[in-house]
Structures are given as C-alpha cells and as structure tokens.
N, C-alpha and C. Protein backbone atom coordinates (compact mmCIF):
# COMPACT_ATOMS: atom_id res chain seq x y z
N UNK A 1 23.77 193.19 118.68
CA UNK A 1 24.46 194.43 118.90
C UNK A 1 25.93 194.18 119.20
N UNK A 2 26.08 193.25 119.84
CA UNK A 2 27.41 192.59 120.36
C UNK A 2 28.27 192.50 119.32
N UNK A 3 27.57 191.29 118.23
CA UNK A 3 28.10 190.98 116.99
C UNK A 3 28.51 192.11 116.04
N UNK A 4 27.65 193.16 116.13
CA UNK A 4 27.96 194.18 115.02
C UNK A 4 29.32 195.00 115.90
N UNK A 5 29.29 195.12 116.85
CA UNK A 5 30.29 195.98 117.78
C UNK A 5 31.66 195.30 117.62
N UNK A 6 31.62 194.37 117.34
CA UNK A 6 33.26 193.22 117.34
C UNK A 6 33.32 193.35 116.55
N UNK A 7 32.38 192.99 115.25
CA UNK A 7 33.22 192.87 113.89
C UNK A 7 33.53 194.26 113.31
N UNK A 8 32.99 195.25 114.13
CA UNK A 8 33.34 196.92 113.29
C UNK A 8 34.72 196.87 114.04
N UNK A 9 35.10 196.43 115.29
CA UNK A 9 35.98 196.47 115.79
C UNK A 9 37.52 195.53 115.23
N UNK A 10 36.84 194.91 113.95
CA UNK A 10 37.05 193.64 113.25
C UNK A 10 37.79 191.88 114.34
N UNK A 11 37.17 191.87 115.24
CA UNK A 11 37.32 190.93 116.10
C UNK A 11 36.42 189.86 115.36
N UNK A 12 37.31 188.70 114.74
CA UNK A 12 36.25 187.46 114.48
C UNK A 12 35.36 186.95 115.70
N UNK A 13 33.93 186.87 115.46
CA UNK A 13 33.28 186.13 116.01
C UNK A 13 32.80 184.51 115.43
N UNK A 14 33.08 183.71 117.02
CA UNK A 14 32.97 182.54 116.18
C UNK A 14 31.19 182.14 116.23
N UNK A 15 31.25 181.54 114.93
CA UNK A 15 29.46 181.18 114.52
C UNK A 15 29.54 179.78 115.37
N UNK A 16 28.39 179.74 116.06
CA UNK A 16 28.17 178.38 116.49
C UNK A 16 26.80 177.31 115.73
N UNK A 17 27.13 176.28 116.16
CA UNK A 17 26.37 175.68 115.30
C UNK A 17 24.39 175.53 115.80
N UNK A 18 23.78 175.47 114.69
CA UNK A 18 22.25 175.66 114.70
C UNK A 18 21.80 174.45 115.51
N UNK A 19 20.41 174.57 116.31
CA UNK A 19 19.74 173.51 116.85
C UNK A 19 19.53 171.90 115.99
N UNK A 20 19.27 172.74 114.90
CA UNK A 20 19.16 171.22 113.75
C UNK A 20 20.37 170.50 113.64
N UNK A 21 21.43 171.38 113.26
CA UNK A 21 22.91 170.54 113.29
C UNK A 21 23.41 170.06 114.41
N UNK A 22 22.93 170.46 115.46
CA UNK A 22 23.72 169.85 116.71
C UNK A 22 22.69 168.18 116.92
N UNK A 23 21.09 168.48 116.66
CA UNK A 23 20.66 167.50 116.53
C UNK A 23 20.74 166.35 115.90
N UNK A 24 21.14 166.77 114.64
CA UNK A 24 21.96 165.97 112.91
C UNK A 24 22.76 165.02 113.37
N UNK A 25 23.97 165.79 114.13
CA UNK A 25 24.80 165.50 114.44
C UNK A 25 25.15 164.27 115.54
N UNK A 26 24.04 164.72 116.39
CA UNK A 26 24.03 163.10 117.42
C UNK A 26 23.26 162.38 117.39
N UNK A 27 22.07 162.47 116.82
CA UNK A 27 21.58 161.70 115.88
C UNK A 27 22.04 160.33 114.60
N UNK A 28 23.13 161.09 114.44
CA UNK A 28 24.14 160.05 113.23
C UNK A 28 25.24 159.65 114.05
N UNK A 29 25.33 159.57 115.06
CA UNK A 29 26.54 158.93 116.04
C UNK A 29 26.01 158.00 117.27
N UNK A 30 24.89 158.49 118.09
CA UNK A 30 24.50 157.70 118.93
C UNK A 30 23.34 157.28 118.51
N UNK A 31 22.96 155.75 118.74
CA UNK A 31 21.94 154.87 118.65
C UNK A 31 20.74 155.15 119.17
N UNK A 32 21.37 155.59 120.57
CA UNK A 32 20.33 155.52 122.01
C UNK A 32 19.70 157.35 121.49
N UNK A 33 20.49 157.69 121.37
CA UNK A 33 19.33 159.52 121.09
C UNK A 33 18.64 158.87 119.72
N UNK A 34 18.85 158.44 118.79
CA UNK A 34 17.72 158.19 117.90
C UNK A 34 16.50 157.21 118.26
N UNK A 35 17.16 156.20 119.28
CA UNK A 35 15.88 155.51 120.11
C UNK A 35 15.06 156.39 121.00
N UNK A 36 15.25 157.79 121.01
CA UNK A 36 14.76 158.15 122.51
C UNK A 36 14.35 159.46 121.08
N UNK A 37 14.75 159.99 120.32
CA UNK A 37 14.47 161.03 119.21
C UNK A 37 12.64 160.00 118.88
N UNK A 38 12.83 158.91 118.51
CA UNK A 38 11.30 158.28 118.17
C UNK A 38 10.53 158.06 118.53
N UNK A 39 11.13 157.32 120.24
CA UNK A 39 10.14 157.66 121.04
C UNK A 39 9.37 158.82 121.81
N UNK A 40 10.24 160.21 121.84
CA UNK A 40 9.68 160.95 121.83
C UNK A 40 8.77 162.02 120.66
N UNK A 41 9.03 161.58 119.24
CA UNK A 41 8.04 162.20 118.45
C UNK A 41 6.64 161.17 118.74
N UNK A 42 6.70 159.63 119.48
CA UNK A 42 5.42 158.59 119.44
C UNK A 42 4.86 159.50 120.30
N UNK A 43 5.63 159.58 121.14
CA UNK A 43 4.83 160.14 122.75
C UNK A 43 4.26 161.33 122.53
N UNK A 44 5.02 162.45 121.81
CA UNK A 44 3.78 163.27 121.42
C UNK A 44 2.63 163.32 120.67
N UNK A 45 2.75 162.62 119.72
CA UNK A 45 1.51 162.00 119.06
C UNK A 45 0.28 161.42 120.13
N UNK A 46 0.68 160.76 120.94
CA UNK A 46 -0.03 160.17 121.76
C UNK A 46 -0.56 160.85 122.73
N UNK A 47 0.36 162.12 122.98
CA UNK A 47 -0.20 163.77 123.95
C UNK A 47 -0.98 164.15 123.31
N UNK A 48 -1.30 164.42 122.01
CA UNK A 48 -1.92 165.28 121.47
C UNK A 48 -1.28 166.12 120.82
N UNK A 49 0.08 166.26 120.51
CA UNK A 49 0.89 167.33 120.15
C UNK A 49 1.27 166.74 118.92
N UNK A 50 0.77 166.93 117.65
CA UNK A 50 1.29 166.44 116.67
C UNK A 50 1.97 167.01 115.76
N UNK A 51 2.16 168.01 116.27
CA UNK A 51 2.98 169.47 115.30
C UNK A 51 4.40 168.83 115.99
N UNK A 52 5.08 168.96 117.34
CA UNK A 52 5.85 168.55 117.72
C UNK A 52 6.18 167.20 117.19
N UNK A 53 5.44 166.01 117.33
CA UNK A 53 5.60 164.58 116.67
C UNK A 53 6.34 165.03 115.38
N UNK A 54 5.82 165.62 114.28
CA UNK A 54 5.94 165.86 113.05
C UNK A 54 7.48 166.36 113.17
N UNK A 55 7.54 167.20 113.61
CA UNK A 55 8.93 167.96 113.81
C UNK A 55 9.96 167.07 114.12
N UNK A 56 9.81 166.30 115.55
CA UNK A 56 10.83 165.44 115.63
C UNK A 56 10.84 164.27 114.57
N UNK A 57 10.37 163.99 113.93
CA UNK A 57 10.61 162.57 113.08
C UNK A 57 10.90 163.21 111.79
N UNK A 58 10.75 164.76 111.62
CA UNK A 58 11.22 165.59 110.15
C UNK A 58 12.65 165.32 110.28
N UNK A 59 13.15 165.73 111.73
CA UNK A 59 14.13 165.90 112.44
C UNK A 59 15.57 164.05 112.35
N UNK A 60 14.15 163.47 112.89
CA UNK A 60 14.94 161.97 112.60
C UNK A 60 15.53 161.30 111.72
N UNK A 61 14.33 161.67 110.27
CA UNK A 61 14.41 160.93 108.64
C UNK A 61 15.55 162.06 108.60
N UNK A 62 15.56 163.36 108.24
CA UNK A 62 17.01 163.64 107.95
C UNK A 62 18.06 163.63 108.94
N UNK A 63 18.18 162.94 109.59
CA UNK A 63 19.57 162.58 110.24
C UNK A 63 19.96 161.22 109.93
N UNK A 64 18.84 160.01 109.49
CA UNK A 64 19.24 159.19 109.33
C UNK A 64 19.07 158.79 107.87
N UNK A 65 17.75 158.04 107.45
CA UNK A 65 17.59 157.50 106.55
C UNK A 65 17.09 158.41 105.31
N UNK A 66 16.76 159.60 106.01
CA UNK A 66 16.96 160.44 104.65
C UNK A 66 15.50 159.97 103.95
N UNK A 67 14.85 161.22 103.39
CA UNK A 67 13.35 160.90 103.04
C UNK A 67 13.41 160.46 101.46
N UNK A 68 14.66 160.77 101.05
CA UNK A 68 14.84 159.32 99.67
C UNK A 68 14.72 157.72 100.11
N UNK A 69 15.29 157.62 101.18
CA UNK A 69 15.76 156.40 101.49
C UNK A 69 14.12 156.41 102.17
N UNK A 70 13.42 156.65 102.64
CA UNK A 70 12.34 156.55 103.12
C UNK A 70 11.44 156.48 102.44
N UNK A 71 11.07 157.53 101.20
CA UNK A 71 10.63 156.84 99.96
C UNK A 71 10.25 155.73 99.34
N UNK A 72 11.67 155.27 99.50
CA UNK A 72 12.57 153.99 98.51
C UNK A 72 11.73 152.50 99.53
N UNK A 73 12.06 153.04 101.42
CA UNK A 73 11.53 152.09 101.74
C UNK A 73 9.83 151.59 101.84
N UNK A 74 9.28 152.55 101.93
CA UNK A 74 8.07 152.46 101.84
C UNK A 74 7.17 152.66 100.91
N UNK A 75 7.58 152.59 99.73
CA UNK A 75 6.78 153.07 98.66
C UNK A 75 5.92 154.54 98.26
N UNK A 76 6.51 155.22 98.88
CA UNK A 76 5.51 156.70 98.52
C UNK A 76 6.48 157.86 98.11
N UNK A 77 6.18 158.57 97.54
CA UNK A 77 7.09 159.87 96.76
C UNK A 77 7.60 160.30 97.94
N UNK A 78 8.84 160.88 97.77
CA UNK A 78 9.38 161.83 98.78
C UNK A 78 8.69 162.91 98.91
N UNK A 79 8.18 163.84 98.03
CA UNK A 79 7.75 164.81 97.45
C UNK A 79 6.50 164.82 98.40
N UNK A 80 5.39 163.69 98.62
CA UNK A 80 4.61 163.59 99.51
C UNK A 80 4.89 163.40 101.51
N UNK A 81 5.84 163.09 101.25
CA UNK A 81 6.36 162.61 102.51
C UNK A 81 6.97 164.28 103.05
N UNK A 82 7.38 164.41 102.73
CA UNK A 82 8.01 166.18 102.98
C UNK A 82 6.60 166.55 103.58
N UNK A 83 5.53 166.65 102.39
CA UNK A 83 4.35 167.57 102.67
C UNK A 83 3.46 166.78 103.82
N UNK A 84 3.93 165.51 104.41
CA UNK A 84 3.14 165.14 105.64
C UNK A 84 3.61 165.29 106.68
N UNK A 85 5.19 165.39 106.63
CA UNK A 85 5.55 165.61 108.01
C UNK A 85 6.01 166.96 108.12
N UNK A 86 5.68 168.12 107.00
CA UNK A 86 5.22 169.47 107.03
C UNK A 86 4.65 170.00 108.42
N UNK A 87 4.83 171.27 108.99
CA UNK A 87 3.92 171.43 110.16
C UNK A 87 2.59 171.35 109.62
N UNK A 88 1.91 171.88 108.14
CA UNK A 88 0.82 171.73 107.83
C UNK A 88 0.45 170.40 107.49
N UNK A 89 1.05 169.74 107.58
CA UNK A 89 0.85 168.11 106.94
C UNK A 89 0.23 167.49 107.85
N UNK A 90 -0.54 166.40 107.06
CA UNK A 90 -1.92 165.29 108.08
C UNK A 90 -1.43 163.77 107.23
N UNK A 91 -0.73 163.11 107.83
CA UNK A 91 -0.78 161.87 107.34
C UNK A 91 -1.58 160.75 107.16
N UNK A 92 -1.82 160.41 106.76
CA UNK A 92 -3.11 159.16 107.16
C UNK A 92 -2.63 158.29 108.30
N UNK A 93 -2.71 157.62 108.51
CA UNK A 93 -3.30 156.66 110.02
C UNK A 93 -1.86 155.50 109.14
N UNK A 94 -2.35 154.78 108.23
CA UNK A 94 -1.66 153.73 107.62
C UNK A 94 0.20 154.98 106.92
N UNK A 95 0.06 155.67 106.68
CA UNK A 95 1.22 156.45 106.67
C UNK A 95 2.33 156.62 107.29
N UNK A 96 1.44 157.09 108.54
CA UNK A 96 2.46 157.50 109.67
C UNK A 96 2.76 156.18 110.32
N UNK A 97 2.01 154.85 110.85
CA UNK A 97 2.62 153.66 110.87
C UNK A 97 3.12 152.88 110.20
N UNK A 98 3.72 153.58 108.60
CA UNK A 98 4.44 152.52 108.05
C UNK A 98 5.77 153.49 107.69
N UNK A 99 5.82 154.91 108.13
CA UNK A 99 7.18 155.95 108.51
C UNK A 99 7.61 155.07 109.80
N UNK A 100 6.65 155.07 111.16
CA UNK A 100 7.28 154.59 111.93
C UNK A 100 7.59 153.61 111.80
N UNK A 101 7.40 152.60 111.20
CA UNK A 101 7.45 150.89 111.01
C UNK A 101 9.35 150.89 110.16
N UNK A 102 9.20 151.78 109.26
CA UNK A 102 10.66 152.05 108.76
C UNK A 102 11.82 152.42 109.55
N UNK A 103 11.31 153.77 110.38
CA UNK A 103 12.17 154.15 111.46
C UNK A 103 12.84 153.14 112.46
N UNK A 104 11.69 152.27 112.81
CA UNK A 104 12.30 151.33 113.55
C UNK A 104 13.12 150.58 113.19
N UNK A 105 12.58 149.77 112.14
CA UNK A 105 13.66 148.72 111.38
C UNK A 105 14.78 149.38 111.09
N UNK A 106 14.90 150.78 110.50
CA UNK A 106 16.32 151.25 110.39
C UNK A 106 17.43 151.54 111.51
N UNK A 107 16.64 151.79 112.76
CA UNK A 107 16.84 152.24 113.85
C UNK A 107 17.65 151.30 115.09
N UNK A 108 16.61 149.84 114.28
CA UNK A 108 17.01 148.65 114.95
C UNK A 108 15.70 148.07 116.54
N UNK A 109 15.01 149.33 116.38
CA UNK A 109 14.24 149.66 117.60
C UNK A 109 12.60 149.16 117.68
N UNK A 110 12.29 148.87 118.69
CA UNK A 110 10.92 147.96 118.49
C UNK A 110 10.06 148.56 119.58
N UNK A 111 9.58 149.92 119.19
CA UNK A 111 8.53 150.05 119.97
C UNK A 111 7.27 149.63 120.70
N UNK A 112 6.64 150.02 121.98
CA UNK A 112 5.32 149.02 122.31
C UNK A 112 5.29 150.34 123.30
N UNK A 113 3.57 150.16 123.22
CA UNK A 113 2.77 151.14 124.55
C UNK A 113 2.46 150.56 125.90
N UNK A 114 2.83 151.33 126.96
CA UNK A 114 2.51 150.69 127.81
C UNK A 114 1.58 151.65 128.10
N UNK A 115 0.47 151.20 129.50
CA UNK A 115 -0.61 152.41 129.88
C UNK A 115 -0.88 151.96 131.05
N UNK A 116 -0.97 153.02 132.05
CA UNK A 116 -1.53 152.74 133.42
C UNK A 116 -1.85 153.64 134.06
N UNK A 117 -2.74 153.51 135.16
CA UNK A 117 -3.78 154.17 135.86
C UNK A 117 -3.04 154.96 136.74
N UNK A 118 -2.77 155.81 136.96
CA UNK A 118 -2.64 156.58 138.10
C UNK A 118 -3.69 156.63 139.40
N UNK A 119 -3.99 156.34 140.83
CA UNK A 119 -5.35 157.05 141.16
C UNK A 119 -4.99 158.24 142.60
N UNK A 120 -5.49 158.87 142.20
CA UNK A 120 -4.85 159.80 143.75
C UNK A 120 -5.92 160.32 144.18
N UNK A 121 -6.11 160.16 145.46
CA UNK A 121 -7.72 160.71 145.97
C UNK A 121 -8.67 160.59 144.88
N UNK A 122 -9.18 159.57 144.78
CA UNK A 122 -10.31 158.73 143.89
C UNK A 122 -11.27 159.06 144.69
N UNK A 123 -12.54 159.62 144.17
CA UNK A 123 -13.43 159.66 144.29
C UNK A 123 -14.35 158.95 143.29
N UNK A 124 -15.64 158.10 144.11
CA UNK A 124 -16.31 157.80 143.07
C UNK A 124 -17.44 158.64 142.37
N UNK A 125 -17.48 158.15 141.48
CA UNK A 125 -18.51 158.89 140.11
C UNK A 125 -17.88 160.19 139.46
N UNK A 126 -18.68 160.74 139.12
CA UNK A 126 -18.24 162.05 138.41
C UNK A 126 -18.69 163.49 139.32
N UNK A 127 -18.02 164.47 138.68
CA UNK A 127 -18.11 166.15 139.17
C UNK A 127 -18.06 166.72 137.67
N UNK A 128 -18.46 167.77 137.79
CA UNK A 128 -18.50 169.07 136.98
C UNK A 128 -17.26 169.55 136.73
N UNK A 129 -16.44 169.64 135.74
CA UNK A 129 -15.13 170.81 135.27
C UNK A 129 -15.57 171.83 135.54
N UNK A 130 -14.73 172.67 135.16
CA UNK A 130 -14.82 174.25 135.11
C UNK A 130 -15.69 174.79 134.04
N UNK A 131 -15.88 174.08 133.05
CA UNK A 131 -16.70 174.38 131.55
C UNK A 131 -17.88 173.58 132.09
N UNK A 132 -18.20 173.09 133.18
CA UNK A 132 -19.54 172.39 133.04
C UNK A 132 -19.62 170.68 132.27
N UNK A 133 -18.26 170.10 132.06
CA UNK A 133 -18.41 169.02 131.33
C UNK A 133 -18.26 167.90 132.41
N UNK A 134 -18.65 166.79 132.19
CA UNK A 134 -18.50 166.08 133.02
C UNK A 134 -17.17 165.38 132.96
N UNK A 135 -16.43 164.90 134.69
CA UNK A 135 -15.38 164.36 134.38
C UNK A 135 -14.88 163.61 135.38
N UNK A 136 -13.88 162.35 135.25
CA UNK A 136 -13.90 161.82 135.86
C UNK A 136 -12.78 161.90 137.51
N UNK A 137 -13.53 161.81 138.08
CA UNK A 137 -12.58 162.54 139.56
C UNK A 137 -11.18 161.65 140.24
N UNK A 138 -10.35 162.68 140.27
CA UNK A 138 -9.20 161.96 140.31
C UNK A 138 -8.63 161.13 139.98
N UNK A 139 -9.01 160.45 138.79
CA UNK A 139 -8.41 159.60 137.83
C UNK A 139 -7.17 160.27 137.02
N UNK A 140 -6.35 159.57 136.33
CA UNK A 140 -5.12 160.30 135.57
C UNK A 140 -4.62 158.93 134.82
N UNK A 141 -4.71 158.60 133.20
CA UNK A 141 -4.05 157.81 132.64
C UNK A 141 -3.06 158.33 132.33
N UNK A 142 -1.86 157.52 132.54
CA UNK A 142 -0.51 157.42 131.76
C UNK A 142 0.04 156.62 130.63
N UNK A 143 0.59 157.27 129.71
CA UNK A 143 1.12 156.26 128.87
C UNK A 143 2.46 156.87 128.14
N UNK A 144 3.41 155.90 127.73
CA UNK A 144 4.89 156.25 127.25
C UNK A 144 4.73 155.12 126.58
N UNK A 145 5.81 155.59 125.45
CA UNK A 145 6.31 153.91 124.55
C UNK A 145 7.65 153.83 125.12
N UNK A 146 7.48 152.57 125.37
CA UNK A 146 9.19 152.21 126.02
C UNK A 146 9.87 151.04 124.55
N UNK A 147 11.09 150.94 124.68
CA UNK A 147 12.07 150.35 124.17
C UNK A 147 12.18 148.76 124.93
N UNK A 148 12.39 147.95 124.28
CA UNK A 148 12.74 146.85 125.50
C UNK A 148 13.95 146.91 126.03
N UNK A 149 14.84 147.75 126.11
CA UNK A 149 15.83 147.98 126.72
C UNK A 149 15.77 149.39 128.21
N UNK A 150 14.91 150.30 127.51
CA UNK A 150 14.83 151.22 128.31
C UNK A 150 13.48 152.45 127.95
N UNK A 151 13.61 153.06 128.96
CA UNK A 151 12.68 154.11 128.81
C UNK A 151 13.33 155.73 128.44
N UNK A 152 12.53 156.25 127.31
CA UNK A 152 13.39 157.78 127.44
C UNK A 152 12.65 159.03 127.42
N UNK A 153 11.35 158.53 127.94
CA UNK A 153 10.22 159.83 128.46
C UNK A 153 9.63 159.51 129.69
N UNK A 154 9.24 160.47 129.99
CA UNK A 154 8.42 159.99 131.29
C UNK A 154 7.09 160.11 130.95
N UNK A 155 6.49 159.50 131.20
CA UNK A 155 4.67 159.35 131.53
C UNK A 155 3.86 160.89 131.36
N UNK A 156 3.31 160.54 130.30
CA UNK A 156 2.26 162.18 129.88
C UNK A 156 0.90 161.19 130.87
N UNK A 157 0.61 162.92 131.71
CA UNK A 157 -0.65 162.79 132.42
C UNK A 157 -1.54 162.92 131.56
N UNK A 158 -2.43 162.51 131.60
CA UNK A 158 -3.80 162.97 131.28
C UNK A 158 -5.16 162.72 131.68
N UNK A 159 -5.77 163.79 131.82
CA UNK A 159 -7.16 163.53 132.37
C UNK A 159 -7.89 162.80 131.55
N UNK A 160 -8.69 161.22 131.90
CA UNK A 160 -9.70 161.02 131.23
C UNK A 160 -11.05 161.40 131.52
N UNK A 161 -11.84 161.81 130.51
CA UNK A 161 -12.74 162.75 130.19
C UNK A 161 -14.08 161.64 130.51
C-alpha cells in the first residue's frame, strides 16, 4: 500500500535485494558462510528436515560451483540434479554423498560427525509417551558436523526412541 502511495505520488522507491541474492552474494565472497551454508544443509538432513537440507545446498551449488560445474564434476546430468535437490526431489543415498563429496572438495572443507549423549535426570528403563510408544527416559542424543577448524550449528536434540 505504501509502495503504491509513493509511486502515485511519483517518489522512487528503492527495491532491495531478494533473500537468494543476499545469500548468492556472501556465499561467493566468504569461505566460512559456505563452510557453515553445508554444514548446515548436513545437519538438517541429519534432523530429519530434508526439504530444508535440499534448499540449502540448491542454495550452495548456485552460488558456487554451479550445477553445470557439478554435473561436469560428478558425472550425472544437470537436468537430474535440479530434479533431486527439487523440494520434490529424493536423491539416492550414493547421490547425495557424492554432491556432498564435491561440495567439499570445491569448498576446500572436510566434514565429520560427531555424536554424544546428553543425560539429564536419567532414569532407568523405559516409560510410556503420550501415544503409548515406548521410550527411552531422559536420554537425548546430539549430533552436529563440525569442520576441523570450527563449529557452525549447534547440537540438534533428539529423543531416542
């Protein structure tokens, strides 16, 4: 409403730039946001969130190596590669670790999982959820992929089941 009110008023409004381009953009200048851009599409993969994963590494290949150049490095059509890291897209297992296997090497970056136990008021054995399933009491695994230089997520909780 704003916008239409200035420009009838003919006051230029200035356009600012889109979420993708601002991402593009530091993405192709700093090292460390594309180390921390990969490790956070791993880490969601590893949440369970693979729509997000997908997004950020759609997000990564075009800022950096470009899904020709990704293609080129890994042997598979671009044309297919688009349609896996699609929100509808399912990569295979050997796919998506040889996108990430590229990312890295281009990246310079050498991912690894770490995992550890949380325990807070541990109780032993099991209790009942809310659905009736069984589960394990006060337990909480963590896991992040770190960089050997640094870390750029923090630890996804999760209940093991």
């Amino acid at each position: 409403m704003l916008g239409g009110l200035q420009a009838a008023q003919g006051v230029n409004v200035a356009l600012t730039r889109t979420f993708k381009e601002t991402i593009t953009r530091r993405a192709r200048r700093d090292p460390r946001f594309r180390e921390a851009l990969l490790t956070e599409a791993v880490d969601a993969y590893l949440g369970g969130d693979a729509a997000e994963g997908k997004a950020i590494l759609r997000d990564l290949v075009n800022s950096t190596i470009g899904f020709e150049g990704l293609a080129a490095e890994i042997g598979t059509p671009s044309k297919s590669l688009h349609r896996m890291l699609s929100p509808r897209g399912n990569p295979s297992t050997d796919n998506f670790f040889r996108i990430i296997g590229a990312l890295q090497r281009r990246n310079r970056v050498r991912l690894r999982v770490t995992a550890a136990t949380a325990a807070r008021n541990v109780t032993r054995g099991f209790s009942r959820g809310s659905k009736g399933r069984a589960q394990a009491s006060g337990r909480a695994a963590a896991s992040t992929w770190r960089t050997p230089r640094n870390s750029f997520s923090q630890p996804r909780k999760r209940r093991i089941p």
